[in-house]
PDB file of N, CA and C in Angstrom:
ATOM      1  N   UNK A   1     -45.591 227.589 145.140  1.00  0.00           N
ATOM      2  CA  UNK A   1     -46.227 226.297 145.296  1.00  0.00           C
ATOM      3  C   UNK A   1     -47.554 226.247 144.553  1.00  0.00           C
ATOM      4  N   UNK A   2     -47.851 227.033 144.725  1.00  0.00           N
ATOM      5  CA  UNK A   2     -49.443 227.391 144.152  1.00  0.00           C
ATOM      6  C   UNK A   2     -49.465 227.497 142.516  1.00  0.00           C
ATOM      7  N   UNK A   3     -48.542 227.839 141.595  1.00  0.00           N
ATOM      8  CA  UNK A   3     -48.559 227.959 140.332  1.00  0.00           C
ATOM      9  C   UNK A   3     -47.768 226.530 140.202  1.00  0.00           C
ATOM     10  N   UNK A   4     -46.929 225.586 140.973  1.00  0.00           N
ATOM     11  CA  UNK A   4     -46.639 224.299 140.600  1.00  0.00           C
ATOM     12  C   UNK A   4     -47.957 223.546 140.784  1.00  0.00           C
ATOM     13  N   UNK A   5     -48.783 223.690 141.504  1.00  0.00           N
ATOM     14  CA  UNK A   5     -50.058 222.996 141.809  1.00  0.00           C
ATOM     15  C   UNK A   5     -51.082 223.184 140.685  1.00  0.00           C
ATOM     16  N   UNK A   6     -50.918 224.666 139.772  1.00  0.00           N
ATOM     17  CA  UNK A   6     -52.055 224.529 138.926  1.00  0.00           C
ATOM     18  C   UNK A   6     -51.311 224.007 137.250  1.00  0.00           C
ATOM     19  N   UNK A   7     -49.726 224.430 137.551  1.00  0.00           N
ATOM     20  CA  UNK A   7     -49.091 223.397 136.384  1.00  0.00           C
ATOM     21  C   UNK A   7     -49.321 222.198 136.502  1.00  0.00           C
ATOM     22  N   UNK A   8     -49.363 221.345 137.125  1.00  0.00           N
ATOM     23  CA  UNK A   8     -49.669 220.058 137.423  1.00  0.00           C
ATOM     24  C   UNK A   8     -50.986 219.492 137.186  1.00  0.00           C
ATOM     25  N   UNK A   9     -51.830 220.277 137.843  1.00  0.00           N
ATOM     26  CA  UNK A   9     -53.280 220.459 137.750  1.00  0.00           C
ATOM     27  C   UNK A   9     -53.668 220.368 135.843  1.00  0.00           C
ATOM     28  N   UNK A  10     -52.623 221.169 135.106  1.00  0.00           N
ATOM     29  CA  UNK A  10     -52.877 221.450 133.371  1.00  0.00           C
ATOM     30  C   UNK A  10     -52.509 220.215 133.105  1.00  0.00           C
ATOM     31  N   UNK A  11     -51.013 219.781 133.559  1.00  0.00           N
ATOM     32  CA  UNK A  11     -50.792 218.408 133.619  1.00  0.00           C
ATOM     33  C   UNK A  11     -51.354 217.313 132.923  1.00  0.00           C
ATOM     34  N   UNK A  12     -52.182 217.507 134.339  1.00  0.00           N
ATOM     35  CA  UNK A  12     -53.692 216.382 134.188  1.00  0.00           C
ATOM     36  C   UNK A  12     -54.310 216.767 132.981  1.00  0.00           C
ATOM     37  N   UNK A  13     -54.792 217.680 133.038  1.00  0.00           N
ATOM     38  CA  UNK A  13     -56.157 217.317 132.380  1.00  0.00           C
ATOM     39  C   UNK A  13     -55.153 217.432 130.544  1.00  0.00           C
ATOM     40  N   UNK A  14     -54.285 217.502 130.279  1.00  0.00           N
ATOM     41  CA  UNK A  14     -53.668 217.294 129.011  1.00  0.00           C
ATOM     42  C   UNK A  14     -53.597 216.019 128.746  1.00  0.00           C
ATOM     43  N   UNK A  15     -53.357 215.107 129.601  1.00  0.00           N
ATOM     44  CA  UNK A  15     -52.906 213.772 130.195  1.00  0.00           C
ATOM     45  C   UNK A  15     -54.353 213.165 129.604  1.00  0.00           C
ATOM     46  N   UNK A  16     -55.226 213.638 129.905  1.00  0.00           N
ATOM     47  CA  UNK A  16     -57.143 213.128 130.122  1.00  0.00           C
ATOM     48  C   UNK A  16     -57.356 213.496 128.533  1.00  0.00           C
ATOM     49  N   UNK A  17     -56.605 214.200 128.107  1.00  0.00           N
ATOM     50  CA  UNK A  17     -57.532 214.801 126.542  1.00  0.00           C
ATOM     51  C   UNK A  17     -56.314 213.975 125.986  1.00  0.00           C
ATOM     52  N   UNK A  18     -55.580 213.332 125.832  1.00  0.00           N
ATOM     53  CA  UNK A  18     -54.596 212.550 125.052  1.00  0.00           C
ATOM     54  C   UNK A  18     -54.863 211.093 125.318  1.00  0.00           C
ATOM     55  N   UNK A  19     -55.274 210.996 126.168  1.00  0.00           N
ATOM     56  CA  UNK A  19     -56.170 209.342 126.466  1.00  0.00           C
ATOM     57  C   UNK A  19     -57.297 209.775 125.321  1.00  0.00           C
ATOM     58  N   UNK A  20     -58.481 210.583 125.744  1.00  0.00           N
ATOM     59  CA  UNK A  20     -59.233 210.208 124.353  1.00  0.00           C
ATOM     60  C   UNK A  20     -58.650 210.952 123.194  1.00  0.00           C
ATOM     61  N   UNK A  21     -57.365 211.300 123.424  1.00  0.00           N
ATOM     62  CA  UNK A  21     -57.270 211.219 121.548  1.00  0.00           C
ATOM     63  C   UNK A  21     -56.718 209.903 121.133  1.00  0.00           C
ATOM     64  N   UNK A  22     -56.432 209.108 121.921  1.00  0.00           N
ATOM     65  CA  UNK A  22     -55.726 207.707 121.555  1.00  0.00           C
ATOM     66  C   UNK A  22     -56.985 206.641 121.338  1.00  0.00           C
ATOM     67  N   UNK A  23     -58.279 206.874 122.382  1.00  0.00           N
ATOM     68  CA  UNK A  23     -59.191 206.157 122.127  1.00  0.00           C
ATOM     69  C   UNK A  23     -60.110 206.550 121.118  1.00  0.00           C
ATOM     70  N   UNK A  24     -60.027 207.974 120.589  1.00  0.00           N
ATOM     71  CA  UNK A  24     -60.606 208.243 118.689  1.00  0.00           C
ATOM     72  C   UNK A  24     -60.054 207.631 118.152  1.00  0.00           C
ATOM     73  N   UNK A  25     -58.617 207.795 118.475  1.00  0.00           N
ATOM     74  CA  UNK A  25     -57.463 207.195 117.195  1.00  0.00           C
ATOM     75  C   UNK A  25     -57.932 205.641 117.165  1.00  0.00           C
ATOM     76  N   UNK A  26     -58.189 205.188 118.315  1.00  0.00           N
ATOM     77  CA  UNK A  26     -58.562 203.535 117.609  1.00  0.00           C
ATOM     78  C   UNK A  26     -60.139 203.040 117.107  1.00  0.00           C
ATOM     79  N   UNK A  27     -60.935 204.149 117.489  1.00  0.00           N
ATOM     80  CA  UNK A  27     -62.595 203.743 117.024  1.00  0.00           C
ATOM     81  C   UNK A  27     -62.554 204.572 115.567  1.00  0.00           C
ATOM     82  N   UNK A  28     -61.247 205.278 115.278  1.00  0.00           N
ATOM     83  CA  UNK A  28     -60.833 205.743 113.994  1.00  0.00           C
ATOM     84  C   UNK A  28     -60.386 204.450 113.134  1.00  0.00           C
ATOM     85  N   UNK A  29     -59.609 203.719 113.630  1.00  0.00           N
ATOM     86  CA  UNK A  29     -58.841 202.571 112.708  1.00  0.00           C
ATOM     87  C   UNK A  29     -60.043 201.489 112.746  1.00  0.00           C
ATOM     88  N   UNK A  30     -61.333 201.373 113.090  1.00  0.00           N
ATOM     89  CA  UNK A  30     -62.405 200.653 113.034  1.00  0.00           C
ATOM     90  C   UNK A  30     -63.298 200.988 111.783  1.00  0.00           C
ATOM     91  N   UNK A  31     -63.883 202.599 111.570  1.00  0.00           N
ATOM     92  CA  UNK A  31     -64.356 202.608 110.603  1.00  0.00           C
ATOM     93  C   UNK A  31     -63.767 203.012 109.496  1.00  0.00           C
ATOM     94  N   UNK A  32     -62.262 203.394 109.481  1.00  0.00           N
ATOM     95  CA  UNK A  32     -61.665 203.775 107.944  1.00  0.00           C
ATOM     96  C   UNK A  32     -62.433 205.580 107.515  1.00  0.00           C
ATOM     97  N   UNK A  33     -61.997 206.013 108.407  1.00  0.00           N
ATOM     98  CA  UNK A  33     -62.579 207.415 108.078  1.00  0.00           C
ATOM     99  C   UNK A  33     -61.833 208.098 107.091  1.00  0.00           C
ATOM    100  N   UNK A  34     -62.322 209.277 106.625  1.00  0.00           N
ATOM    101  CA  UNK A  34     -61.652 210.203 105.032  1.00  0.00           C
ATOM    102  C   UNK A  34     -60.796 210.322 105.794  1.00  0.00           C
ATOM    103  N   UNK A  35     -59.348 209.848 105.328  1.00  0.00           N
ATOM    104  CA  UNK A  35     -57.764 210.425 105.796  1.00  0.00           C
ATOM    105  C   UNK A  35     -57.602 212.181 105.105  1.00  0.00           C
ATOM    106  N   UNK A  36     -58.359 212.887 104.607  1.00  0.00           N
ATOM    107  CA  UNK A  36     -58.514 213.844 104.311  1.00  0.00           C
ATOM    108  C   UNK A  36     -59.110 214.817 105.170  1.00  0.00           C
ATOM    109  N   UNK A  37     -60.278 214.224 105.859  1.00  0.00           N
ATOM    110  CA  UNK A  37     -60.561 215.355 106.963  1.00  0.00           C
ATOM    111  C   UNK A  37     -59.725 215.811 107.900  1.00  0.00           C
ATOM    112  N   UNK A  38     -59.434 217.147 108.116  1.00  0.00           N
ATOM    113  CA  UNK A  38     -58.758 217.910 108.819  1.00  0.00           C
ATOM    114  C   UNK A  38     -58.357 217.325 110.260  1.00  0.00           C
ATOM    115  N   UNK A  39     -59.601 216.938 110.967  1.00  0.00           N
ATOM    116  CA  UNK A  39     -59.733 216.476 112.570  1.00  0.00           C
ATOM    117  C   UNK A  39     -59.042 215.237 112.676  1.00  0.00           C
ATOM    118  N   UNK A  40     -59.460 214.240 111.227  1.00  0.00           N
ATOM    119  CA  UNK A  40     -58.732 213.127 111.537  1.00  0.00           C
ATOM    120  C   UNK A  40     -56.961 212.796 111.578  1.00  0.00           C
ATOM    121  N   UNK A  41     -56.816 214.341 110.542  1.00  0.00           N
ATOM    122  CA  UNK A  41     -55.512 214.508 110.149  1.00  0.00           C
ATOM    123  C   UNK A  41     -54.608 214.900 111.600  1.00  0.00           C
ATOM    124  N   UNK A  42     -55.315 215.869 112.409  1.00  0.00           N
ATOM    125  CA  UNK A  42     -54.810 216.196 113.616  1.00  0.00           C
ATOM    126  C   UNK A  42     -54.827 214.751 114.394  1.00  0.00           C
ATOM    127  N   UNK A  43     -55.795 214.118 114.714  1.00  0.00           N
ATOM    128  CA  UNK A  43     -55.535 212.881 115.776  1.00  0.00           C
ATOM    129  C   UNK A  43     -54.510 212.103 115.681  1.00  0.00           C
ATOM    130  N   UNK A  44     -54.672 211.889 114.181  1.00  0.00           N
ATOM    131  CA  UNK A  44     -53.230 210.810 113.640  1.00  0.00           C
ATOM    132  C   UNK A  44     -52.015 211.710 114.157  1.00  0.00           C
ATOM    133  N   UNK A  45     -51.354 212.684 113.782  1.00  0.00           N
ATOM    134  CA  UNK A  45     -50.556 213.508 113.756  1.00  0.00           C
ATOM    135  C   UNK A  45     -50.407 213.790 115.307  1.00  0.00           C
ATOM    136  N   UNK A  46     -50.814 213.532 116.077  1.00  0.00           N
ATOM    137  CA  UNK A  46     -50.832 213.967 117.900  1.00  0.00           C
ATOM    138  C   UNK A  46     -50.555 212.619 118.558  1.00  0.00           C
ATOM    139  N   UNK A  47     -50.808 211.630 118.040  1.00  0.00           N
ATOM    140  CA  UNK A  47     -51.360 210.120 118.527  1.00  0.00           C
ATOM    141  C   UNK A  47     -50.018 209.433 117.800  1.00  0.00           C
ATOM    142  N   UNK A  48     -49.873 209.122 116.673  1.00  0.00           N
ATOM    143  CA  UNK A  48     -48.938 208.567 115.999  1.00  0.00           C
ATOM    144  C   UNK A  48     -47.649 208.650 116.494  1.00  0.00           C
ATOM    145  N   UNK A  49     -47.051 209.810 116.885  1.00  0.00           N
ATOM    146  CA  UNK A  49     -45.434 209.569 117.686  1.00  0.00           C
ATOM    147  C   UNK A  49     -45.642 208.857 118.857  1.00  0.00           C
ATOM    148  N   UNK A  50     -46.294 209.194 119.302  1.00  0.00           N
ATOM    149  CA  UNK A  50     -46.452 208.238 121.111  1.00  0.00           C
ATOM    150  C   UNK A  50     -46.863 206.986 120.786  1.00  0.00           C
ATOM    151  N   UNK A  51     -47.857 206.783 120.156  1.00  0.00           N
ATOM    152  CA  UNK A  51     -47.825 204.909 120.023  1.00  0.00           C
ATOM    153  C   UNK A  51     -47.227 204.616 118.965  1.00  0.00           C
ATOM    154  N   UNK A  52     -46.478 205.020 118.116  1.00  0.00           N
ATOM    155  CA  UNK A  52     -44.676 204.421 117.415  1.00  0.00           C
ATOM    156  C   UNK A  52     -44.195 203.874 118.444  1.00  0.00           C
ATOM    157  N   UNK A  53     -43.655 205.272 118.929  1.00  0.00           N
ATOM    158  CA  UNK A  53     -42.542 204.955 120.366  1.00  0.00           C
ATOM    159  C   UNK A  53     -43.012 203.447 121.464  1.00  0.00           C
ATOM    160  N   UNK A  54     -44.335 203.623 121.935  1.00  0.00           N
ATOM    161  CA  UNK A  54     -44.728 202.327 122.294  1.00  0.00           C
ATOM    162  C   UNK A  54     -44.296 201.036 121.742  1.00  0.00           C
ATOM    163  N   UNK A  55     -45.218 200.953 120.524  1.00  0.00           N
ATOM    164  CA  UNK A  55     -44.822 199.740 119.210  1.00  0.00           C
ATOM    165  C   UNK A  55     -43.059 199.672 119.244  1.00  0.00           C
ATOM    166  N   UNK A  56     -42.208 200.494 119.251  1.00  0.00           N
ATOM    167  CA  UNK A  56     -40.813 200.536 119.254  1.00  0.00           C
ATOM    168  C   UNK A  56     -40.314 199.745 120.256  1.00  0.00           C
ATOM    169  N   UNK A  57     -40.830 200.413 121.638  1.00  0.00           N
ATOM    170  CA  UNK A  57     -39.904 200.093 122.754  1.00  0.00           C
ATOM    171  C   UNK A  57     -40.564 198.104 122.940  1.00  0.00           C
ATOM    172  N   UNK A  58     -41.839 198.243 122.580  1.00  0.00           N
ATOM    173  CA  UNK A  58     -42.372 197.286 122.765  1.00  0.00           C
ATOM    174  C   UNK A  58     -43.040 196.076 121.796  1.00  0.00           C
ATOM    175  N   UNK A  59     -42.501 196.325 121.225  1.00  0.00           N
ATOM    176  CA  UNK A  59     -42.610 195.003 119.367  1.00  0.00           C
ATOM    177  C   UNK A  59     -44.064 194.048 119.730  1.00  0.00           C
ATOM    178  N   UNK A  60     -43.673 193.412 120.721  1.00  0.00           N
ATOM    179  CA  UNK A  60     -44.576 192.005 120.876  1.00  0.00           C
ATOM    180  C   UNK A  60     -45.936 192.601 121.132  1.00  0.00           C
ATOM    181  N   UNK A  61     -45.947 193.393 121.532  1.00  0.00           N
ATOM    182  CA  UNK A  61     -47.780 194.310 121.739  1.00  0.00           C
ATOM    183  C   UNK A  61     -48.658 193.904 120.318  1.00  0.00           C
ATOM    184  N   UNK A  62     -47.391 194.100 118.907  1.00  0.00           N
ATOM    185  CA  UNK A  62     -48.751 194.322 117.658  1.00  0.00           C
ATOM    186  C   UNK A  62     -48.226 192.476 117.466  1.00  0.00           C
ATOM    187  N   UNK A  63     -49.279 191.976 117.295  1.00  0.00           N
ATOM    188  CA  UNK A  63     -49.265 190.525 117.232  1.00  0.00           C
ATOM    189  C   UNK A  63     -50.117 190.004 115.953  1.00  0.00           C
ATOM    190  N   UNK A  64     -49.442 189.796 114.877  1.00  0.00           N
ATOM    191  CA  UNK A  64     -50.701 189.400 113.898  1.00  0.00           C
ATOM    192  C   UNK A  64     -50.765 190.995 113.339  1.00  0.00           C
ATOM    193  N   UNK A  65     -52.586 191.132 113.177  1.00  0.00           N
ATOM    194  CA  UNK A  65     -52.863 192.405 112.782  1.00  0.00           C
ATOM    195  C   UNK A  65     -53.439 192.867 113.959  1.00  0.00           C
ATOM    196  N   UNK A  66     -53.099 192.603 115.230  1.00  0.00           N
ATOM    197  CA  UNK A  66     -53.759 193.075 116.102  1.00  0.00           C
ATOM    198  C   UNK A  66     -52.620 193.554 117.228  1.00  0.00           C
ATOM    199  N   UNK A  67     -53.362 195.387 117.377  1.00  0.00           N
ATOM    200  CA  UNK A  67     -52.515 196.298 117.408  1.00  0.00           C
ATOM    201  C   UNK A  67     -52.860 196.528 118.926  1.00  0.00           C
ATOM    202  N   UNK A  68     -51.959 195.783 120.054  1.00  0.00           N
ATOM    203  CA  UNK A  68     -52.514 196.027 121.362  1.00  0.00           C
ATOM    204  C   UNK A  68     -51.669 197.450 121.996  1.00  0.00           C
ATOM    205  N   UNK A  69     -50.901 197.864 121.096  1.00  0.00           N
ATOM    206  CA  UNK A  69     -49.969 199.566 121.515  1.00  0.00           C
ATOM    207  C   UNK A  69     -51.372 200.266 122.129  1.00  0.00           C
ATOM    208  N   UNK A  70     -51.888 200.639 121.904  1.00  0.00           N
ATOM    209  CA  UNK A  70     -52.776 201.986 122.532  1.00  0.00           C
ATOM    210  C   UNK A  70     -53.657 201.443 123.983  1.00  0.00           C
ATOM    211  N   UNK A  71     -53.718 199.906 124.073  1.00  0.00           N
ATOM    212  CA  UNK A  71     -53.582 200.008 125.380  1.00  0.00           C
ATOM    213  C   UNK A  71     -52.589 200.164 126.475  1.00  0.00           C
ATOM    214  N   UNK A  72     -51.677 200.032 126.358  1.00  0.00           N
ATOM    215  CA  UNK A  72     -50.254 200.029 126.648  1.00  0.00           C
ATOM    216  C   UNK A  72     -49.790 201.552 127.145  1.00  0.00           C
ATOM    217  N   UNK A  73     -50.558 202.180 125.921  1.00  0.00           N
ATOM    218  CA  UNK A  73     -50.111 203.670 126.291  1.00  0.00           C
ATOM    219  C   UNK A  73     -50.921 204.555 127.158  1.00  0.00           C
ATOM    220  N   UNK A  74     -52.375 203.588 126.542  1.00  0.00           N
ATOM    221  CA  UNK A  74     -53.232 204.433 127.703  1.00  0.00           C
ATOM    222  C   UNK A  74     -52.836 203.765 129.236  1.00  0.00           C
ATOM    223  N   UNK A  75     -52.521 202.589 129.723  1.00  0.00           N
ATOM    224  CA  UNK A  75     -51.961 202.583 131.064  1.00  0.00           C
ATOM    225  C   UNK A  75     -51.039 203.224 131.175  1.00  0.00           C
ATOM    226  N   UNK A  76     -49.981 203.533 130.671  1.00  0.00           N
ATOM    227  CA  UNK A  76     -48.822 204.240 130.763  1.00  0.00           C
ATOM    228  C   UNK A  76     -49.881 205.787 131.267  1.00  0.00           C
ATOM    229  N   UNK A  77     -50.489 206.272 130.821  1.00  0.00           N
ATOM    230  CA  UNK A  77     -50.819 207.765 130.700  1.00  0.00           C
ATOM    231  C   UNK A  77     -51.800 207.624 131.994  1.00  0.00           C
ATOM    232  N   UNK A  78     -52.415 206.460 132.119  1.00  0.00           N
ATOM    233  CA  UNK A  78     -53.303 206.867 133.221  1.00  0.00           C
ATOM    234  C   UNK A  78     -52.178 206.640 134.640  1.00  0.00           C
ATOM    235  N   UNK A  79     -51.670 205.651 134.196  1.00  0.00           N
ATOM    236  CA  UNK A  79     -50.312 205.682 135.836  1.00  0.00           C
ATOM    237  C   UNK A  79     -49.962 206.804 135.745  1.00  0.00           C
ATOM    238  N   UNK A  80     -49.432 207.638 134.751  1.00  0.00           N
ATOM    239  CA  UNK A  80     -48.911 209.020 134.966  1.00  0.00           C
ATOM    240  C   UNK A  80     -49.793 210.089 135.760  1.00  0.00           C
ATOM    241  N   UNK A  81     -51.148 209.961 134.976  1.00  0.00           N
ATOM    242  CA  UNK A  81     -52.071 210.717 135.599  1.00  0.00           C
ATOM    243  C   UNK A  81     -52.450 210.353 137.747  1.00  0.00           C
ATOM    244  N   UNK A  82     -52.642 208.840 137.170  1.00  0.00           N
ATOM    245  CA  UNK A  82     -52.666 209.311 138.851  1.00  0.00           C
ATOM    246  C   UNK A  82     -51.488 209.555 139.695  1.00  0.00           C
ATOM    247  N   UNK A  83     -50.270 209.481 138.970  1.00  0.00           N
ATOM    248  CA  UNK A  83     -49.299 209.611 140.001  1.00  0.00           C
ATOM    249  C   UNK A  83     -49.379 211.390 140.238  1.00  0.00           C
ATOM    250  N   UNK A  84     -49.596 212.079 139.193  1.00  0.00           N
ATOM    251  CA  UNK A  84     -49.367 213.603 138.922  1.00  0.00           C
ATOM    252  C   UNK A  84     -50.594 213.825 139.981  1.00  0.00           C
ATOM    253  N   UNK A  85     -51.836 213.234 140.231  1.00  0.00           N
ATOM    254  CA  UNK A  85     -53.053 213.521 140.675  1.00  0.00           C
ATOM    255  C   UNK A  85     -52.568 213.351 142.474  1.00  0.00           C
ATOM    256  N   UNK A  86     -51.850 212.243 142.751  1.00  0.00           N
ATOM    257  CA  UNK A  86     -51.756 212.153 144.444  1.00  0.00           C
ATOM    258  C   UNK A  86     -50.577 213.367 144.523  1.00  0.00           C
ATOM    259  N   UNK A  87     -49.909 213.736 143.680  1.00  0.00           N
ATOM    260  CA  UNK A  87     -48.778 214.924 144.171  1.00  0.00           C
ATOM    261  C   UNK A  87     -49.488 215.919 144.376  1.00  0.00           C
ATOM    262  N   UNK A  88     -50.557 216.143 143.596  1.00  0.00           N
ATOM    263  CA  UNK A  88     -51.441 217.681 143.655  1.00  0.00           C
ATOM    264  C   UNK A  88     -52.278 216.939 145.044  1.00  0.00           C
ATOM    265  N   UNK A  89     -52.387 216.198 145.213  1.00  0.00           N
ATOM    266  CA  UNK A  89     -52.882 215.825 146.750  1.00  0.00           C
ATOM    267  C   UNK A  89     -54.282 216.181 146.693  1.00  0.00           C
TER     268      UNK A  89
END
């Protein structure tokens, strides 16, 4: 029970560091940063399959040029999180 409690526990906080990589990823698409730097190359590359899949399942989110997927995903991730958070009790 105790090693499902601290898997869960990693869970989370993976859950918490992928919310702000989704909220770089969009104060990223604000200033147009070097698509060459390494860090930015990782965010895109971590961030990009999960809000596809969003944009996929969910079309009407990007409206115009305005790309409402990464809120979408961050509720998705925070419902996850707290649901994972009341199981660890």
């Amino acid at each position: 029970m105790v090693i499902l409690r601290e898997l869960l526990g990693f869970f989370c906080m993976a859950v918490q560091l992928y919310i702000f990589a989704i909220i770089a990823r969009v104060l990223m698409s604000w200033v147009q940063p070097n698509p060459s730097n390494p860090i930015v190359q990782f965010i895109c590359r971590i961030t990009d399959p999960f809000l596809d899949a969003v944009r996929r399942a969910c079309p009407f989110l990007v409206i115009g040029g305005l790309d409402l997927s990464p809120i979408a995903a961050i509720m998705l991730l925070e419902f996850t999180y707290r649901y994972l958070t009341s199981i660890i009790g």
